[in-house]
Structure formats: C-alpha cells, structure tokens
N, C-alpha and C. Protein backbone atom coordinates (compact mmCIF):
# COMPACT_ATOMS: atom_id res chain seq x y z
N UNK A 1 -18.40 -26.56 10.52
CA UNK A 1 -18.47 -25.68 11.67
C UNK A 1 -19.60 -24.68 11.48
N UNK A 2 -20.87 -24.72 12.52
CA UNK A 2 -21.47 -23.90 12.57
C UNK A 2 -20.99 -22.32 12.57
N UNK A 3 -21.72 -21.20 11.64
CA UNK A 3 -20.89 -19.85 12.01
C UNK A 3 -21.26 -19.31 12.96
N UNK A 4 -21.19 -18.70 13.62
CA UNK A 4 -21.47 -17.93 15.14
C UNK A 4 -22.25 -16.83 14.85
N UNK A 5 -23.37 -16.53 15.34
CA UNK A 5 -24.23 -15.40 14.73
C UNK A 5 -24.25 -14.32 15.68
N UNK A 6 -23.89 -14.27 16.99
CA UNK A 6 -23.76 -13.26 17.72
C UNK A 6 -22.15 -13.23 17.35
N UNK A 7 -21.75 -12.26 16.51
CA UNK A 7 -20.00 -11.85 16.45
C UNK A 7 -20.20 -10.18 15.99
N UNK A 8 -19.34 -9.50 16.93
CA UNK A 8 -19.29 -8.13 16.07
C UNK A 8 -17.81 -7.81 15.24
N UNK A 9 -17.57 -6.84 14.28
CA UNK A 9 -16.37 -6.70 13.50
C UNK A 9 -15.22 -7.15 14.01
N UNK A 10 -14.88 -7.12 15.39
CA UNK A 10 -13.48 -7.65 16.17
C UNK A 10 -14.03 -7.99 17.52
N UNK A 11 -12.97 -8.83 17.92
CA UNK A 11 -12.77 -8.78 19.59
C UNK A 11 -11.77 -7.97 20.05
N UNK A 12 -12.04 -7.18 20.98
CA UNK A 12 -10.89 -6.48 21.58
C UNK A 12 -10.58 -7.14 22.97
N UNK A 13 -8.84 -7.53 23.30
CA UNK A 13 -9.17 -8.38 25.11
C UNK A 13 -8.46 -7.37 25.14
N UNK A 14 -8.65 -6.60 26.77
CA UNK A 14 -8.15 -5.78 27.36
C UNK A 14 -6.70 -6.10 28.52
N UNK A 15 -5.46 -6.02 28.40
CA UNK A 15 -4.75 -6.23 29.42
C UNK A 15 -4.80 -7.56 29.96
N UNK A 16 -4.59 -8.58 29.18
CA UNK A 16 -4.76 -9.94 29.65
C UNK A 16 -3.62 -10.52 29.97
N UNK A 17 -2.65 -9.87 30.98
CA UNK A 17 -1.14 -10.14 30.60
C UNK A 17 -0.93 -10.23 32.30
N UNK A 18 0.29 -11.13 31.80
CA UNK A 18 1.08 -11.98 33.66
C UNK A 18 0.59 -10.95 34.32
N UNK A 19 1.40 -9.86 34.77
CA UNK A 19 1.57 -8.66 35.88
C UNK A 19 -0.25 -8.29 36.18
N UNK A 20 -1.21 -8.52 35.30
CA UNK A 20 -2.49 -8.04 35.46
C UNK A 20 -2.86 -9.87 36.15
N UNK A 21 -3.18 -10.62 35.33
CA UNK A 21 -3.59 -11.86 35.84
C UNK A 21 -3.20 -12.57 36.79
N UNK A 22 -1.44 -12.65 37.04
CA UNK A 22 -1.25 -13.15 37.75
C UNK A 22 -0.31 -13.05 38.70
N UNK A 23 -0.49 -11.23 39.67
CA UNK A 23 -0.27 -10.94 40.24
C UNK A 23 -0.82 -11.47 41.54
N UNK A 24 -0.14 -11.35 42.63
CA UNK A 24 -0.61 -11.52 44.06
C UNK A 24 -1.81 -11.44 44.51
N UNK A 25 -2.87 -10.65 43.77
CA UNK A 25 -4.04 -10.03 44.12
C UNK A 25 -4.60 -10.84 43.10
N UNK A 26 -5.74 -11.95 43.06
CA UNK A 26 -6.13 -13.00 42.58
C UNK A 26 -7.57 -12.18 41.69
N UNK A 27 -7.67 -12.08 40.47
CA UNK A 27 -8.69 -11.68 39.85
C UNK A 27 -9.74 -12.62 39.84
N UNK A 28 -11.12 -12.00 40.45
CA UNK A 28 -11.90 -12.38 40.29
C UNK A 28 -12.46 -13.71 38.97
N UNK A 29 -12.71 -15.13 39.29
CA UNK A 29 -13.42 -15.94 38.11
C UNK A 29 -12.25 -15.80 37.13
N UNK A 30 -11.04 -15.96 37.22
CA UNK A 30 -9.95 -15.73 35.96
C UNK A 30 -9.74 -16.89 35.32
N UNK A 31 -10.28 -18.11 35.81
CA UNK A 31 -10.31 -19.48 34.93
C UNK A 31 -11.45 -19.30 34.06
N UNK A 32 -12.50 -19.43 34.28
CA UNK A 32 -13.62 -18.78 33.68
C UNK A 32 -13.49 -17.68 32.48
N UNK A 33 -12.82 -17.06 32.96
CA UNK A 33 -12.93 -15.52 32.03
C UNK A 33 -11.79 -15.91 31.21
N UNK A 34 -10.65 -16.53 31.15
CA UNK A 34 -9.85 -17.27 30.37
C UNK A 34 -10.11 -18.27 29.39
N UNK A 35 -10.90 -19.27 30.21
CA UNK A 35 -11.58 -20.28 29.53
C UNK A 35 -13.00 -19.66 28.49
N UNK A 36 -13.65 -18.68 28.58
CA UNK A 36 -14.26 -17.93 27.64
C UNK A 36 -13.85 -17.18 26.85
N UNK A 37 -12.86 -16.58 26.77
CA UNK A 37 -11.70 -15.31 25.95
C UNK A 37 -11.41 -16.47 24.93
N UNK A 38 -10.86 -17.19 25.05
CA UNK A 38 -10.27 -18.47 24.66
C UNK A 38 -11.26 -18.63 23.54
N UNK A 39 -12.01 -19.20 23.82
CA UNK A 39 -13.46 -19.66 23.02
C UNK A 39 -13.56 -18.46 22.07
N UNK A 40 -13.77 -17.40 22.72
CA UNK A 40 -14.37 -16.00 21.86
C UNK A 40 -13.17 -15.69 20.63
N UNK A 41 -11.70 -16.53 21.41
CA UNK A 41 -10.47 -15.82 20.18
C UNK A 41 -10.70 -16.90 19.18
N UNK A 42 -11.39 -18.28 19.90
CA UNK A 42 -11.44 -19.51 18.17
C UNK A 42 -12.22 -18.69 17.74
N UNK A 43 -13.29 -18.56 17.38
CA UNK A 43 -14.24 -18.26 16.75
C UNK A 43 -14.04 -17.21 16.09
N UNK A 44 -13.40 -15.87 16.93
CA UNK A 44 -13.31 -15.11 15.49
C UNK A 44 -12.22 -15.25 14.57
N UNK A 45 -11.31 -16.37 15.20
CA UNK A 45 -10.24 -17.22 14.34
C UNK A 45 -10.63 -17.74 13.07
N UNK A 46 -11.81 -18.37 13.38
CA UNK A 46 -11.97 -19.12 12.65
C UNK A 46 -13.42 -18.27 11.73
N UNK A 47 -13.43 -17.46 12.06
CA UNK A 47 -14.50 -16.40 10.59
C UNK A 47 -13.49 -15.44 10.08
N UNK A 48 -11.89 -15.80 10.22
CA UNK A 48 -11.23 -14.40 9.45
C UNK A 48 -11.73 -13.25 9.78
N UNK A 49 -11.84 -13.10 11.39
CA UNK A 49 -12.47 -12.02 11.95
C UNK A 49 -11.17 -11.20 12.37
N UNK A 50 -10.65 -9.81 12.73
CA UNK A 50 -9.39 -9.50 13.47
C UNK A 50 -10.03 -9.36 15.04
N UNK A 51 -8.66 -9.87 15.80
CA UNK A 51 -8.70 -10.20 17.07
C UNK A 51 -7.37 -8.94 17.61
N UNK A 52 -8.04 -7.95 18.72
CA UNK A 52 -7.11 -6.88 19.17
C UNK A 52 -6.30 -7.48 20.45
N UNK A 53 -5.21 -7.39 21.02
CA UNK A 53 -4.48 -7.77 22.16
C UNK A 53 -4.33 -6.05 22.41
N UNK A 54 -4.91 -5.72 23.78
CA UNK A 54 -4.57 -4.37 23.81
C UNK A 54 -3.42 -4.77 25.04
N UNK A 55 -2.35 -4.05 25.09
CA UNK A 55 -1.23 -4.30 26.18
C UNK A 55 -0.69 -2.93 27.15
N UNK A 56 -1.29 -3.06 28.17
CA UNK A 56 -1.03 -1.49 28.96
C UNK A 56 0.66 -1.61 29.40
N UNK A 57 1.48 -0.63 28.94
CA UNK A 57 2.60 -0.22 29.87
C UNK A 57 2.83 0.80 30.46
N UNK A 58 3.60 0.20 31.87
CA UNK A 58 3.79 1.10 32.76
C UNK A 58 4.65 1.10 33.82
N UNK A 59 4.92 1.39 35.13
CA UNK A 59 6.62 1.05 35.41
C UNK A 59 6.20 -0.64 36.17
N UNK A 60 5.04 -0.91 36.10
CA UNK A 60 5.10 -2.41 36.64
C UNK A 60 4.19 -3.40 35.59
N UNK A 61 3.95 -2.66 34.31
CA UNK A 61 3.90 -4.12 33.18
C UNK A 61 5.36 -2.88 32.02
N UNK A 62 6.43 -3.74 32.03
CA UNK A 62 7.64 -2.74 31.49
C UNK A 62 7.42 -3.69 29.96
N UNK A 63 7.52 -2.62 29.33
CA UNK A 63 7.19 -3.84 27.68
C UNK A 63 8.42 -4.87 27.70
N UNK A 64 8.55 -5.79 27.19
CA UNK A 64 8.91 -6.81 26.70
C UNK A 64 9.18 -7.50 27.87
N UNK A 65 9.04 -7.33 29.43
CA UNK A 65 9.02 -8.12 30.84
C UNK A 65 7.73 -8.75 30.55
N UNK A 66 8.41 -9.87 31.51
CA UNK A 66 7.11 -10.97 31.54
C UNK A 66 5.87 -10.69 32.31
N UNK A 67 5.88 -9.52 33.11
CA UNK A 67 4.59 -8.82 33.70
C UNK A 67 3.65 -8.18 32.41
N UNK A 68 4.51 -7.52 31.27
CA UNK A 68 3.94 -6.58 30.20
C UNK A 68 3.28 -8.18 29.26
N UNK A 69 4.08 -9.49 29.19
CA UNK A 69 3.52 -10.23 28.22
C UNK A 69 1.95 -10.85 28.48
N UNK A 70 1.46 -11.01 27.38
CA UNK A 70 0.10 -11.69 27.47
C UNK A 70 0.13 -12.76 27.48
N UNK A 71 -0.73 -13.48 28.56
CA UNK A 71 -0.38 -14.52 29.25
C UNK A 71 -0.82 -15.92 28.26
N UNK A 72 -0.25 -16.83 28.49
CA UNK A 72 0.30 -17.96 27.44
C UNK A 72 -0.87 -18.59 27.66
N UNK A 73 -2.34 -18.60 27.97
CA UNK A 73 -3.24 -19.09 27.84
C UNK A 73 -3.60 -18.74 26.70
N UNK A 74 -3.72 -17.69 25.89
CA UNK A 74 -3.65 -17.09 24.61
C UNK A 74 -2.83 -17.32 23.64
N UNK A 75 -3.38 -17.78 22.57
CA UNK A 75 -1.88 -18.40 21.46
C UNK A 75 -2.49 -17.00 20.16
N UNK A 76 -1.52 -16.30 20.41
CA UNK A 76 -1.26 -14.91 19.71
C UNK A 76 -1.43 -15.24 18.20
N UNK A 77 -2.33 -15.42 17.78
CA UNK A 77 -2.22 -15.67 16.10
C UNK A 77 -1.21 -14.16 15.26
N UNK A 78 -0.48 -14.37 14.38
CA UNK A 78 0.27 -13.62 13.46
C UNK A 78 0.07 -12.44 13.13
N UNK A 79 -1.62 -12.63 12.77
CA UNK A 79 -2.62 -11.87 12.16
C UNK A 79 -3.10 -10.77 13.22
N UNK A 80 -2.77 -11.45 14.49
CA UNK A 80 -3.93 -10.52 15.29
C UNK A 80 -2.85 -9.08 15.49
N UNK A 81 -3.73 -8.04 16.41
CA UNK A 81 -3.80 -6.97 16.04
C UNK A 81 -3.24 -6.58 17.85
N UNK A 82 -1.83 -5.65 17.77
CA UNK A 82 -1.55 -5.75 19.16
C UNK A 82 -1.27 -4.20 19.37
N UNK A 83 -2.00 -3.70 20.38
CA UNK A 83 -1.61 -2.12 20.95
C UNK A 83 -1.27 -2.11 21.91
N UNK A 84 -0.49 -0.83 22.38
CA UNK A 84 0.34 -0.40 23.24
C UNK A 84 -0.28 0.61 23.84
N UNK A 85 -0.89 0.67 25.05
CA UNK A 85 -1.26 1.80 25.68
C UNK A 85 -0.56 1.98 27.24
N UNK A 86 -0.79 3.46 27.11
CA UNK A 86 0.12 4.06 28.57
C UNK A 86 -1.26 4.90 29.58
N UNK A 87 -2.59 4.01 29.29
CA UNK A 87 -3.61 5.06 29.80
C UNK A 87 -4.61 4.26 30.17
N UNK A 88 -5.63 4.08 30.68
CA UNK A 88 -6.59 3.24 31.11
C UNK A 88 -7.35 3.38 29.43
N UNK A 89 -7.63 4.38 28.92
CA UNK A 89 -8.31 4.60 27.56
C UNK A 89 -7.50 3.96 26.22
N UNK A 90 -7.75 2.77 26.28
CA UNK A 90 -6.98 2.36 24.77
C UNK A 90 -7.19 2.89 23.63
N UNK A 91 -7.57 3.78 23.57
CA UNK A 91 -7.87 4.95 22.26
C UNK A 91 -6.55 6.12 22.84
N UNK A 92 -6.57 6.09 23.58
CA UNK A 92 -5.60 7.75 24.10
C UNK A 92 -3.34 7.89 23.53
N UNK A 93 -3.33 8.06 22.62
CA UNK A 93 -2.50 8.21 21.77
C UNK A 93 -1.86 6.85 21.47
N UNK A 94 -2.36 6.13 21.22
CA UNK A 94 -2.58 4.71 20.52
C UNK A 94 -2.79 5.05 18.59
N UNK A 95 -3.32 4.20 17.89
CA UNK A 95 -3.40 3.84 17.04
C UNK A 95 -4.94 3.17 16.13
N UNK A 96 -5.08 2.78 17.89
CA UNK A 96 -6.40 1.85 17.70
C UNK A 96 -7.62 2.74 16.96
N UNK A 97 -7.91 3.73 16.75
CA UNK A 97 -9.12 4.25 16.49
C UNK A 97 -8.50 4.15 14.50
N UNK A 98 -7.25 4.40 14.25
CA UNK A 98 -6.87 4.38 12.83
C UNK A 98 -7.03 2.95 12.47
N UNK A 99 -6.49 1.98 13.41
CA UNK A 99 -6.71 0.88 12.96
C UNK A 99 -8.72 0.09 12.66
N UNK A 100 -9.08 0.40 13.31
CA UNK A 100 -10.57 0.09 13.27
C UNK A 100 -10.96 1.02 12.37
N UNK A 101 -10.51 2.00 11.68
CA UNK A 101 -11.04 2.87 10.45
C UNK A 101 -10.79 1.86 9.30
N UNK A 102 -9.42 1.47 9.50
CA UNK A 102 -8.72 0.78 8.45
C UNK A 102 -9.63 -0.51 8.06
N UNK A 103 -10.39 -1.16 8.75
CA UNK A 103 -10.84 -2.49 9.00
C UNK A 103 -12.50 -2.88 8.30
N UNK A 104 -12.93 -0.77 8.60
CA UNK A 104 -14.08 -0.30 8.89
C UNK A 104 -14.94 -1.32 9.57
N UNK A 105 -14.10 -0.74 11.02
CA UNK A 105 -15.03 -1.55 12.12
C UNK A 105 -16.31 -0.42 12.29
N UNK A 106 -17.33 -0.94 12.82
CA UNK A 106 -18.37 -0.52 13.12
C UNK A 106 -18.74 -0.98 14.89
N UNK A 107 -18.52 -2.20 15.10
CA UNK A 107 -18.81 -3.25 16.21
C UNK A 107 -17.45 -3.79 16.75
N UNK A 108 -17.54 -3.54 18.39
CA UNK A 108 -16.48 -4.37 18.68
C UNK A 108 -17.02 -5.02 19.95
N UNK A 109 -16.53 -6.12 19.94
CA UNK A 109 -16.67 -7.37 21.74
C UNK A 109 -15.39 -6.85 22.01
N UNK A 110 -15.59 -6.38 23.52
CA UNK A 110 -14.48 -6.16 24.49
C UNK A 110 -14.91 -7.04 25.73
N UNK A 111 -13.84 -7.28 25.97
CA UNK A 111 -13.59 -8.61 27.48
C UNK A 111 -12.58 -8.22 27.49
N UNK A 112 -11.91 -8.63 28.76
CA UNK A 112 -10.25 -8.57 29.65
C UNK A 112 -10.57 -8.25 31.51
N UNK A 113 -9.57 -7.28 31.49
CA UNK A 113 -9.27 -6.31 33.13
C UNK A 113 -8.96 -5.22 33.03
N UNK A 114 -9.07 -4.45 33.58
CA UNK A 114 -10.09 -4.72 35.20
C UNK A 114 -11.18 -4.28 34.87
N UNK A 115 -12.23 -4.25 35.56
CA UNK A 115 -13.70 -3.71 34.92
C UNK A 115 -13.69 -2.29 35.12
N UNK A 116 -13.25 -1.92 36.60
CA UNK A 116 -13.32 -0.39 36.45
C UNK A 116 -12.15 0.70 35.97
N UNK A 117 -11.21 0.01 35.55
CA UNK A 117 -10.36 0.70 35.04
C UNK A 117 -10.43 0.98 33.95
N UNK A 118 -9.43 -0.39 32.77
CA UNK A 118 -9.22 -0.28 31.65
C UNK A 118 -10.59 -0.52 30.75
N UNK A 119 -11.31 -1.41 31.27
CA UNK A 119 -12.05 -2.46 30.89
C UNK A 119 -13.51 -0.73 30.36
N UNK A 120 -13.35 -0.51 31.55
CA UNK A 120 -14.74 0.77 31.87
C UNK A 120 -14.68 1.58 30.86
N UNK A 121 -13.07 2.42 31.47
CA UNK A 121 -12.86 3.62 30.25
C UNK A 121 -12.76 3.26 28.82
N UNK A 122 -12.25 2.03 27.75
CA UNK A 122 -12.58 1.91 26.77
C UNK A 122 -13.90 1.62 26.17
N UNK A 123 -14.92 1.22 27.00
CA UNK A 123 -16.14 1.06 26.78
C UNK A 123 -16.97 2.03 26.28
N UNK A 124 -16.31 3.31 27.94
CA UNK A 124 -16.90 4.67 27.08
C UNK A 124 -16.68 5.00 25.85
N UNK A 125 -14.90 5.26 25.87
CA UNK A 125 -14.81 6.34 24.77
C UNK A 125 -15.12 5.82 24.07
N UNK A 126 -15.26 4.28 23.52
CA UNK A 126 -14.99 3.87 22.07
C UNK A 126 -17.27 4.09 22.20
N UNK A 127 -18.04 4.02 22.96
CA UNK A 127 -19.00 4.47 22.33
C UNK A 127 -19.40 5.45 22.32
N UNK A 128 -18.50 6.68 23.07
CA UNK A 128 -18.86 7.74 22.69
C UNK A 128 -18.16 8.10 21.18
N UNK A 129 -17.36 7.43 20.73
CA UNK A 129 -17.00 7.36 19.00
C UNK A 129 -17.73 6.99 18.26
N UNK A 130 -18.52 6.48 19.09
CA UNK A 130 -19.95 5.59 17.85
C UNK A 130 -19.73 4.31 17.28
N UNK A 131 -18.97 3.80 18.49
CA UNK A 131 -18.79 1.85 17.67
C UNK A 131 -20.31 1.32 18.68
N UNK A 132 -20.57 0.16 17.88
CA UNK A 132 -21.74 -0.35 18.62
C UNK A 132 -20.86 -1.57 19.73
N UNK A 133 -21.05 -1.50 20.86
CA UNK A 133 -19.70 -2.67 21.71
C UNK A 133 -21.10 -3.58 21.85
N UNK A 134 -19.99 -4.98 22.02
CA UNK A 134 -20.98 -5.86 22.85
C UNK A 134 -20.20 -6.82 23.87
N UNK A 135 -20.55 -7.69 24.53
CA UNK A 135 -19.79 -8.37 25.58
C UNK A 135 -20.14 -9.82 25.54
N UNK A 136 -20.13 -10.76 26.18
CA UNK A 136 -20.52 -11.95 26.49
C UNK A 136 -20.16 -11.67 28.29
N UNK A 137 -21.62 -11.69 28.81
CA UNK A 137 -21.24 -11.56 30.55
C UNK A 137 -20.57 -12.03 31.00
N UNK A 138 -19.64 -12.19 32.05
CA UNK A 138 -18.77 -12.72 32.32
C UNK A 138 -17.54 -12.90 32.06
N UNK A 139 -17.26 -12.04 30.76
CA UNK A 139 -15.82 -12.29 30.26
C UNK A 139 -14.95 -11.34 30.32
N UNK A 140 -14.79 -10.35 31.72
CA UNK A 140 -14.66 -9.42 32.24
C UNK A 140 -14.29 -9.88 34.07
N UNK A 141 -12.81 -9.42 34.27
CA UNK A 141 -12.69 -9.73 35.57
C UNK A 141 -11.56 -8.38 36.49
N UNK A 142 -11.72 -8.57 37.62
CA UNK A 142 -10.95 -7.24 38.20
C UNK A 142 -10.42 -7.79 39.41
N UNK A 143 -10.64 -7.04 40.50
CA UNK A 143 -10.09 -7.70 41.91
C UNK A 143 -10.89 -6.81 43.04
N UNK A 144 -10.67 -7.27 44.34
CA UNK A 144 -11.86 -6.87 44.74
C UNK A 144 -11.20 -5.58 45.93
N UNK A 145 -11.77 -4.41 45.72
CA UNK A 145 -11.63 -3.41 46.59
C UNK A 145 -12.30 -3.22 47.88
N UNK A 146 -11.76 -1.59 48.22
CA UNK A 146 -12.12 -1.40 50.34
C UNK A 146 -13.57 -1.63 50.03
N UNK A 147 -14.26 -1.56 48.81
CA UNK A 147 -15.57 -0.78 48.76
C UNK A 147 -16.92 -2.34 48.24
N UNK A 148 -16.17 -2.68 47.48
CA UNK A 148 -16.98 -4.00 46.85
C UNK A 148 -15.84 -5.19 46.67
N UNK A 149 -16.67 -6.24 46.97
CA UNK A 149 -15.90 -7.67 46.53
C UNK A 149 -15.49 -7.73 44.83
N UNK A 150 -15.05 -8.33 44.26
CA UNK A 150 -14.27 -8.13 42.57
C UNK A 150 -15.47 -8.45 41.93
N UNK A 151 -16.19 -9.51 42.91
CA UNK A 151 -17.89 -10.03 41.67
C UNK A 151 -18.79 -9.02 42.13
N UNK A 152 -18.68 -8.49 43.05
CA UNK A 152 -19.94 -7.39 43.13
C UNK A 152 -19.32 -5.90 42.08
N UNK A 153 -18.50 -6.03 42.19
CA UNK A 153 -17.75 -4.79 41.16
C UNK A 153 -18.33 -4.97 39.73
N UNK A 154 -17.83 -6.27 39.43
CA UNK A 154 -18.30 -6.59 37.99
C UNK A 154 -19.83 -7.04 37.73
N UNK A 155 -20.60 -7.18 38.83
CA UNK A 155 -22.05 -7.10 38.44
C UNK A 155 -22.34 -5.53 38.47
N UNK A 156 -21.81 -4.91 39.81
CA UNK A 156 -22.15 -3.54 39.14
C UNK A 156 -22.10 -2.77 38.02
N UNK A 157 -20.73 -2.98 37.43
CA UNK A 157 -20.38 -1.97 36.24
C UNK A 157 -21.38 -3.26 35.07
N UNK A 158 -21.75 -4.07 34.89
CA UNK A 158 -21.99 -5.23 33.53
C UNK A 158 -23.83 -4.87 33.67
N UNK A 159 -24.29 -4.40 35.43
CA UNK A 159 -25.61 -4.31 35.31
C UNK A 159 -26.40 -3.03 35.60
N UNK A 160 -25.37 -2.29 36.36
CA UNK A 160 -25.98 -0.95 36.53
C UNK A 160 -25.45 0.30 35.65
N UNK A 161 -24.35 0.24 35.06
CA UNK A 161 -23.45 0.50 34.42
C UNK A 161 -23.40 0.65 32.45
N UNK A 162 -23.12 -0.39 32.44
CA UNK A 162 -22.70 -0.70 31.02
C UNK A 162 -24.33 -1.09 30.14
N UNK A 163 -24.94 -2.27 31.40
CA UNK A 163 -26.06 -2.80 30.13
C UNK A 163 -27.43 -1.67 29.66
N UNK A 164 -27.37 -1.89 28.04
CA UNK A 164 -28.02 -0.86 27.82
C UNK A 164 -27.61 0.56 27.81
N UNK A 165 -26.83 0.80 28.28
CA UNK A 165 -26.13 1.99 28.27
C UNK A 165 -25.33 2.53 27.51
N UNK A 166 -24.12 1.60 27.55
CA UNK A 166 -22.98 2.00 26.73
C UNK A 166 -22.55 0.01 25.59
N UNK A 167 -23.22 -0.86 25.89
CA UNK A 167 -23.32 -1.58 25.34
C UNK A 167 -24.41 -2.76 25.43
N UNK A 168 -24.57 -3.88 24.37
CA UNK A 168 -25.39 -5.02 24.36
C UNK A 168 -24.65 -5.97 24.65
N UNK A 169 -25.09 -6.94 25.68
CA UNK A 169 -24.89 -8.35 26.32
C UNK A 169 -25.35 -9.17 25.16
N UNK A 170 -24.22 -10.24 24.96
CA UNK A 170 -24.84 -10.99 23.91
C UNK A 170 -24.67 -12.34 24.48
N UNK A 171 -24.92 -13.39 23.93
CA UNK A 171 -25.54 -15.13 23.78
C UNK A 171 -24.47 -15.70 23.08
N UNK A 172 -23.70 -15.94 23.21
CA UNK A 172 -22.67 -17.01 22.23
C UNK A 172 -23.52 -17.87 22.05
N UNK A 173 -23.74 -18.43 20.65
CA UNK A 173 -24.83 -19.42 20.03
C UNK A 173 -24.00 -20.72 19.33
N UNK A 174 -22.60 -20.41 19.68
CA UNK A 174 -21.65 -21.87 19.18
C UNK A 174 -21.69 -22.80 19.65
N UNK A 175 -22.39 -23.05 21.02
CA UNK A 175 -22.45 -24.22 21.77
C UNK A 175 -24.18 -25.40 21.07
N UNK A 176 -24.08 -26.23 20.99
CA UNK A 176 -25.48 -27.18 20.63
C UNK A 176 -25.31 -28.28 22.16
C-alpha cells in the first residue's frame, strides 16, 4: 500500500450522524461526501493515524437516539476518538483541545456538516489555537437556505471563506 502523502496528524468528521444526514432536509452531495469521508477514514486507518467522530447533542440529536448516532456508513474503529459537543464550536467545553495536546497534534483534516455552522466555527477556533487545518474539497456538506442553494453555500465558505485563510485544500494522492 502506497502511503498517502497529503495526511495531517488526525481527521476530524464533524456531526456525521442520522438526525444531521438523514433528516428530511436532504444535504447537499451526501453520497459523495460519504463516499470520500470513507476513503479519508481508510487511510488514516491504515497509517495508525487517530480518527475524531465529533457528535453534537441537543434536544433533536438526544445522545444514545438514533438521530445522535453516527451514521452506519462509518464503521467506528475502537481506537477512534469520539466527542460530545453541545455547541457549534467542538472545542467549547469538550475535551478535544486536551485530547490533541495528548496526541501532540499540530495538523488536523476536518470534513462533515454543516459548512456554516459546525463545520465553520471549528475551523476558526481550532486555527485561531494554532493547528494548521486542511480539507479535501468537497468533503463538506450542509443544506440549502432562504439565501443560497447548499452548493453555493459550500463554494462560498471552501472559496471565499476558508481557502487560504483559515486553512489549505489538499490533493488526496492515494488514487494511481
């Protein structure tokens, strides 16, 4: 197995769970963004990389309901690394910033939902903490509001937004 040369210290997926995915309101490209998460969790599977499941609760993902679980397209390895947040900021009285000390992360890939929510606000804080983030385009999905369609949302925040800014777009190089 070739090693993957675009990888940073972890993947973090954001809120990838029933009540977010596969609610009534159809997320934008979610086969796609599944079918890439997927890919992104072998790989750092397979470099003994840690992989984060961040899990938002709240009175409509209730922990241990099947809205709060992460959705079974994901096969939860043992190892991986699962938080509990009550805030769009998965740093905000969580754990996660002790745990990435513990790891001495430096770099993290974040993908999940929604772009302008959860997806946005961890982007910031964690680089206003000084992790270097990176993404693979596309592996980021939301739904579409009064204001923008769900793909014009997520080209906004991935191109006017995020790139260069608050993180680097990277190349998955596992494919020949």
């Amino acid at each position: 197995m070739l090693k993957e040369k675009n990888m940073a210290d972890v993947l973090m997926i954001i809120d990838m769970q029933n009540g977010v995915c596969r609610s009534s309101e159809p997320l934008a490209n979610l086969t796609k963004v599944i079918s890439g998460i997927k890919e992104r969790i072998n790989i750092y599977h397979s470099q003994n990389k840690p992989v984060i499941f961040v899990q938002h609760n709240d009175e409509d993902l209730v922990k241990n309901s099947y809205n709060w679980k992460i959705i079974n397209d994901f096969k939860v390895s043992s190892h991986d690394i699962l938080i509990q947040k009550v805030h769009a900021n998965s740093f905000y009285h969580t754990d996660l910033q002790k745990i990435l000390d513990k790891y001495e992360i430096k770099s993290i890939e974040i993908c999940g939902a929604q772009v302008e929510f959860c997806v946005d606000t961890t982007i910031k804080m964690a680089h206003g903490l000084g992790y270097h983030l990176e993404m693979v385009r596309g592996l980021t999905t939301t739904i579409s509001n009064q204001m923008m369609t769900a793909q014009q949302t997520s080209n906004f925040y991935q191109d006017q937004i995020w790139n260069h800014r608050f993180l680097t777009f990277i190349e998955p190089h596992n494919k020949n």
